[in-house]
Protein backbone atom coordinates (compact mmCIF):
# COMPACT_ATOMS: atom_id res chain seq x y z
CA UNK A 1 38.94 -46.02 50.26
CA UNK A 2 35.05 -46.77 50.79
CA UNK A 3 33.60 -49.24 48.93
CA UNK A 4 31.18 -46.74 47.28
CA UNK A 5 34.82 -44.89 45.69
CA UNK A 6 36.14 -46.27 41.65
CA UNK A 7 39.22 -48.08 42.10
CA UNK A 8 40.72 -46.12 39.46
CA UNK A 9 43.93 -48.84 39.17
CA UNK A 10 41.33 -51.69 38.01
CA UNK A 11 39.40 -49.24 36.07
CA UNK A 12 42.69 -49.25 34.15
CA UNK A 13 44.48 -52.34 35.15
CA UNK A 14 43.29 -56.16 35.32
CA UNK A 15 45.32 -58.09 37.98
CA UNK A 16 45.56 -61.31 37.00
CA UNK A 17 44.75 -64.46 39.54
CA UNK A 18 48.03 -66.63 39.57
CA UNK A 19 46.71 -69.31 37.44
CA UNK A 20 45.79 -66.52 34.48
CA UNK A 21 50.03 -65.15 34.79
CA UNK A 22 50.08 -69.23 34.45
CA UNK A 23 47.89 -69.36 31.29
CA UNK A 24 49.79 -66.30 29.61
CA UNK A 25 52.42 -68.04 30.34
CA UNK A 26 51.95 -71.41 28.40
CA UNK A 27 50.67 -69.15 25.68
CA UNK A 28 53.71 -67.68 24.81
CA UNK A 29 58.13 -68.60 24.38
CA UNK A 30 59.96 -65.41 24.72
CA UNK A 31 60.48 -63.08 27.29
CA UNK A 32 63.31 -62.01 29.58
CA UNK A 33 65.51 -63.22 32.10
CA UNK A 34 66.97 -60.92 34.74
CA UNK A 35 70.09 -62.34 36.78
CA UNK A 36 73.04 -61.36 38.62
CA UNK A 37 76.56 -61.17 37.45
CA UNK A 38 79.78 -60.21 39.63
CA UNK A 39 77.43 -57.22 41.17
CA UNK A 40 75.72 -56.75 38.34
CA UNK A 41 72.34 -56.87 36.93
CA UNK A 42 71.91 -58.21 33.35
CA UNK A 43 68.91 -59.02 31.18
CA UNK A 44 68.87 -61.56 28.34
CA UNK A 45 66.22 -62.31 25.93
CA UNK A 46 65.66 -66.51 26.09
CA UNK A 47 63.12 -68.73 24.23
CA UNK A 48 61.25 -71.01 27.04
CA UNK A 49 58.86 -73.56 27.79
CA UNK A 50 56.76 -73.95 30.91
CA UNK A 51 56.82 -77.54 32.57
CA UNK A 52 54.24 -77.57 35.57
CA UNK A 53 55.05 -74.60 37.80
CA UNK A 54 58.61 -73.86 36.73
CA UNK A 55 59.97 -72.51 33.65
CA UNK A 56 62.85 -73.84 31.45
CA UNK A 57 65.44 -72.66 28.79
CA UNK A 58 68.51 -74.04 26.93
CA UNK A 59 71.38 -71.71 27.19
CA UNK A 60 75.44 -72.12 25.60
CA UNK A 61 78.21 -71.79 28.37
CA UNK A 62 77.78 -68.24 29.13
CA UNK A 63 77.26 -65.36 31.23
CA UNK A 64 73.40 -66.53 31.90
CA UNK A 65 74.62 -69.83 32.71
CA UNK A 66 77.47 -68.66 34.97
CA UNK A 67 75.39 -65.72 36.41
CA UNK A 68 72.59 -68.24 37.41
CA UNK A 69 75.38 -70.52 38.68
CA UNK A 70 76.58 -67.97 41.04
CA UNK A 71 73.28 -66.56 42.10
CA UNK A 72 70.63 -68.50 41.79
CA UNK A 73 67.76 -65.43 42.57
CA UNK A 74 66.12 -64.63 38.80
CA UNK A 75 63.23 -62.76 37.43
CA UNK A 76 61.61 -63.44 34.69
CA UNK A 77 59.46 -61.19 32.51
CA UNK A 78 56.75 -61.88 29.33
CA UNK A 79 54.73 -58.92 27.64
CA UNK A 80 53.05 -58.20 25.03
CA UNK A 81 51.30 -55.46 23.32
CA UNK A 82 48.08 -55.95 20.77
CA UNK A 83 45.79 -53.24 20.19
CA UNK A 84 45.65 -50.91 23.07
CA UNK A 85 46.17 -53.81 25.55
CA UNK A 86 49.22 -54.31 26.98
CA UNK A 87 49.46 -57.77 29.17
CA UNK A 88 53.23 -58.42 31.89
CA UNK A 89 53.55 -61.24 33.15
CA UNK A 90 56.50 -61.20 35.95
CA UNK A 91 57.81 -63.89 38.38
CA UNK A 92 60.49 -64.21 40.44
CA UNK A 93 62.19 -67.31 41.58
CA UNK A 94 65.18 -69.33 41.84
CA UNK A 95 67.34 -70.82 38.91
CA UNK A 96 69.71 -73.99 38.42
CA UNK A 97 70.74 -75.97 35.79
CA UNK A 98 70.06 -79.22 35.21
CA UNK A 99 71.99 -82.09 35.07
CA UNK A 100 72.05 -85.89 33.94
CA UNK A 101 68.73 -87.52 33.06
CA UNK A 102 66.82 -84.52 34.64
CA UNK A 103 67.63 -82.60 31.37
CA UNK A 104 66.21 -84.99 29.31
CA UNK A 105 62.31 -82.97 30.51
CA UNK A 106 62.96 -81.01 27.72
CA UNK A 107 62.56 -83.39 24.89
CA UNK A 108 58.61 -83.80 26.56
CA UNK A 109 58.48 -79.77 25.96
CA UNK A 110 58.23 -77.26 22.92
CA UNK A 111 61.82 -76.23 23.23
CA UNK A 112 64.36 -75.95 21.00
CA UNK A 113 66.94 -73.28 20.57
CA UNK A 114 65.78 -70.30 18.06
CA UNK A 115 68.99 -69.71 16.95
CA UNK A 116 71.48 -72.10 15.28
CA UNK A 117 74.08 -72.50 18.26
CA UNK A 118 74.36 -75.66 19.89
CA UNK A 119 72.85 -74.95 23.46
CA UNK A 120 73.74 -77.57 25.99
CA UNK A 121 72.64 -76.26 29.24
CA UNK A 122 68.84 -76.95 30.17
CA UNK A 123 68.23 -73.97 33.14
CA UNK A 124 64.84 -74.85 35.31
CA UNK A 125 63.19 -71.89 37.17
CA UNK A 126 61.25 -72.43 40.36
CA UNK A 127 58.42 -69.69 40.57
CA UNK A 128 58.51 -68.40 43.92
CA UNK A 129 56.35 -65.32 43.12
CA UNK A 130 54.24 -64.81 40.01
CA UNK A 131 52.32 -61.70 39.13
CA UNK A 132 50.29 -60.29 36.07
CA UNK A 133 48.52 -57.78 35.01
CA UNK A 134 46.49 -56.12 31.87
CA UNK A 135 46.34 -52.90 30.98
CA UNK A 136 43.99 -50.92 28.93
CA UNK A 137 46.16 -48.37 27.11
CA UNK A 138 45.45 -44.78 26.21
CA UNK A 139 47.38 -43.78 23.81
CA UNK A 140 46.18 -40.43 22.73
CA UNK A 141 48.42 -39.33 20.24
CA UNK A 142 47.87 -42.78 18.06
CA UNK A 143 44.31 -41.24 17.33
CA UNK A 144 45.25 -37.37 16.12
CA UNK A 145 45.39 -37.12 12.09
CA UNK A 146 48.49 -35.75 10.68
CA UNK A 147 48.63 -32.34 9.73
């Protein structure tokens, strides 16, 4: 592509520089983890906190706990939708669980468990890849009037 051509991908898309992904990142406490189970992919919705460049959660003994146990390789996804923007957030790294004093990093943080089940297990994510984008949404049918 010349320089004189539109990117039309930025036209529609804003890629975020890694310390933006970073930003949305502190900004928000829910999002999805991605892990492997016995050959399986699985997604779970967790709660988090960011602590430098890693990300943490609290998890019960579980298949999230066991999954990252046995395969350490996660992804991690954030979103959101306001308006007709729509921001991801995605990174990709590897997971382990904490043990002894090290856990105690998340009494410094704004995590607690969201839901009323004692959650032992304090999970740290390294970010080995982080990537984000914003998208400007067209959404056509949101502006026809009913008939």
């Amino acid at each position: 592509m010349s320089q004189s051509e539109p990117d039309e991908v930025n036209e529609v898309a804003h890629v975020f520089h890694p310390e933006e992904s970073w930003q949305f990142l502190r900004e928000h406490e829910f999002g999805r983890l991605a892990y492997h189970l016995l050959g399986e992919v699985h997604i779970a919705p967790v709660n988090y906190a960011v602590d430098h460049n890693r990300l943490l959660f609290m998890t019960a003994e579980g298949s999230k706990l066991l999954g990252v146990t046995m395969n350490p390789d996660v992804a991690f996804e954030v979103d959101e939708v306001v308006d007709e923007r729509a921001t991801s957030v995605i990174v990709r790294g590897r997971a382990r669980q904490l043990e002894g004093s090290e856990k105690n990093v998340v009494e410094q943080l704004p995590l607690r468990p969201w839901v009323a089940t004692p959650k032992y297990g304090v999970v740290a994510i390294t970010v080995e890849e982080i990537t984000g984008r914003a998208y400007q949404l067209a959404r056509p049918w949101t502006q026809a009037s009913p008939s």
